[in-house]
C-alpha atoms as a PDB file:
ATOM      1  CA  UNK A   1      27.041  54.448   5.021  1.00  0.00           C
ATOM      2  CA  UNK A   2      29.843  55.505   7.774  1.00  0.00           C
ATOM      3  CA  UNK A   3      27.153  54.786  10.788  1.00  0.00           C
ATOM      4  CA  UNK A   4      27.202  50.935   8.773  1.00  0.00           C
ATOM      5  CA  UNK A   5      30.734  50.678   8.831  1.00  0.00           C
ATOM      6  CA  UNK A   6      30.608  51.153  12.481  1.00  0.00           C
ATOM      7  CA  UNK A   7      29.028  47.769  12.485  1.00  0.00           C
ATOM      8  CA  UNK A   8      32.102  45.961  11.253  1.00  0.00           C
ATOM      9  CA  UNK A   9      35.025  44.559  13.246  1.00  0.00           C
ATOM     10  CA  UNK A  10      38.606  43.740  12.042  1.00  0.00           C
ATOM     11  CA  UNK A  11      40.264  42.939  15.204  1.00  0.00           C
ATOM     12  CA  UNK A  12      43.506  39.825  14.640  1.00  0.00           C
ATOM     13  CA  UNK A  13      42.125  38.046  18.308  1.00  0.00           C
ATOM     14  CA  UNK A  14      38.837  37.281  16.092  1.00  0.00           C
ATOM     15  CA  UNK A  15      38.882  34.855  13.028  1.00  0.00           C
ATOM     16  CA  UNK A  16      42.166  35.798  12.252  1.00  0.00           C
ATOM     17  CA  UNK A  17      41.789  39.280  11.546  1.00  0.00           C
ATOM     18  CA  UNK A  18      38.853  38.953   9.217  1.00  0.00           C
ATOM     19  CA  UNK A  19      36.324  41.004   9.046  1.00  0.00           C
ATOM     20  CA  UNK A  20      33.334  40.292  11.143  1.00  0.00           C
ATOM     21  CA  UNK A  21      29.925  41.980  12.657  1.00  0.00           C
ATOM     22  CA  UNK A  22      31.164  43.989  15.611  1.00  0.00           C
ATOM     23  CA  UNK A  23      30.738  41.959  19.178  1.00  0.00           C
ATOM     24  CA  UNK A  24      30.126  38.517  16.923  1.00  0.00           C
ATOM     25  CA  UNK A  25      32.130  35.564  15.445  1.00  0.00           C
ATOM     26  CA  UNK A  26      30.109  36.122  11.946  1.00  0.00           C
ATOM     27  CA  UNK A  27      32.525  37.162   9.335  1.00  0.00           C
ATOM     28  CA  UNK A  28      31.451  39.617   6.517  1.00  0.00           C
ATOM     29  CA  UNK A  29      32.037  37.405   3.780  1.00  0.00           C
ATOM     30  CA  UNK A  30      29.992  34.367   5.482  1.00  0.00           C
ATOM     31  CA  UNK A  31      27.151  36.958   4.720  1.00  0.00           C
ATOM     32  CA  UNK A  32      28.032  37.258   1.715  1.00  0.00           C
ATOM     33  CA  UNK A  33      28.445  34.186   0.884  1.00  0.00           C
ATOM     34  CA  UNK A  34      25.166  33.351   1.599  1.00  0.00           C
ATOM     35  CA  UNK A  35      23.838  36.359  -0.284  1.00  0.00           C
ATOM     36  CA  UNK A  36      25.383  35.169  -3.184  1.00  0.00           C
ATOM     37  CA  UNK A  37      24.304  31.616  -2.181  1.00  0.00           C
ATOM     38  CA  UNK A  38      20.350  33.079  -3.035  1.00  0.00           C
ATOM     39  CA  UNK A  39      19.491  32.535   0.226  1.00  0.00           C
ATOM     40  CA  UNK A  40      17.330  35.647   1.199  1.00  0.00           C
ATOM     41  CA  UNK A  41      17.917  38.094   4.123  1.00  0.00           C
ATOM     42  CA  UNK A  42      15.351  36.605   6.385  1.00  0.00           C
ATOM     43  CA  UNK A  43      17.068  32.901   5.889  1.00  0.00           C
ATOM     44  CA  UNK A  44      20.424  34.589   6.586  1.00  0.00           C
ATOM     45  CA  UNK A  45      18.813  36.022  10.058  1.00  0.00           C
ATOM     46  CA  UNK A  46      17.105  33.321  10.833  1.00  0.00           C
ATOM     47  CA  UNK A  47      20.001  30.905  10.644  1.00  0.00           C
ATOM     48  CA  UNK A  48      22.269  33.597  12.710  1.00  0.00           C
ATOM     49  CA  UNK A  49      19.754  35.008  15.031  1.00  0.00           C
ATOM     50  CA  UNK A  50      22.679  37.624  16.842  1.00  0.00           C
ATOM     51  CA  UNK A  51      22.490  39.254  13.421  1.00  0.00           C
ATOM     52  CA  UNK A  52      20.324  42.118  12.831  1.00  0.00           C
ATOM     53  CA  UNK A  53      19.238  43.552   9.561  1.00  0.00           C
ATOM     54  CA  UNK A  54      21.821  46.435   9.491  1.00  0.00           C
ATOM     55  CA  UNK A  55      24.512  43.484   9.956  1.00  0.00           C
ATOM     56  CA  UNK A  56      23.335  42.569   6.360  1.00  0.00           C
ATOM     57  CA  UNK A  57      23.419  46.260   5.412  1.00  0.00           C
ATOM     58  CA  UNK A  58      26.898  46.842   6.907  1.00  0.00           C
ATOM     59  CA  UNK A  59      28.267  43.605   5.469  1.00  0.00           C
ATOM     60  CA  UNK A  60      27.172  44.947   1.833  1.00  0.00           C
ATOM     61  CA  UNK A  61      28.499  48.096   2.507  1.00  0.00           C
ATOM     62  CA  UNK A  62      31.895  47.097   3.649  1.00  0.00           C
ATOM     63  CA  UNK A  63      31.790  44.939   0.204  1.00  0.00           C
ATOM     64  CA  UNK A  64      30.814  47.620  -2.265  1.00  0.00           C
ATOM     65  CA  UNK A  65      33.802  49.325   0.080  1.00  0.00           C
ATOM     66  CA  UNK A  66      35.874  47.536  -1.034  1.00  0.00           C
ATOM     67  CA  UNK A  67      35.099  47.065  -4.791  1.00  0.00           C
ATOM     68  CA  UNK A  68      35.689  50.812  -5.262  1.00  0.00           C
ATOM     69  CA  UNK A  69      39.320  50.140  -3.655  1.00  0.00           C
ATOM     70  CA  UNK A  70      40.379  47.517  -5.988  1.00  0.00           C
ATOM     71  CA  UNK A  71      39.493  44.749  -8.514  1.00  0.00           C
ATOM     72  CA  UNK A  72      39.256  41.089  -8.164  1.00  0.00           C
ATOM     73  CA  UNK A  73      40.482  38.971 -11.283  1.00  0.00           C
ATOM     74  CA  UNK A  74      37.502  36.887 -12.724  1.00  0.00           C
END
């Protein structure tokens, strides 16, 4: 999972600091987003095309990441 995590970018010159698929503009949660959405991983890459499968892989990484770190109220 770490070599996935190497994917992601948090860097506050790029969309304020959120994070985003290293050397793009594409923030994690716009993947997820979609994800979540229903659309499928080939609709997600084929409407980013700079996005590789591992993006996808890293961006659900860096959420489940996160979920073990703390909880969202629902």
């Amino acid at each position: 999972m770490d070599d996935l995590l190497e994917r992601i970018s948090i860097d506050p010159n790029v969309c304020h600091g959120k994070a985003c698929i290293k050397g793009t503009r594409i923030m994690v949660s716009v993947i997820l987003d979609n994800l979540a959405s229903g659309h499928s991983r080939q609709d997600i890459l084929a409407s980013y095309p700079s996005l590789k499968k591992e993006d996808i892989d890293a961006a659900i990484a860096y959420a489940a990441e996160l979920a073990r770190e703390r909880t969202v109220a629902i």
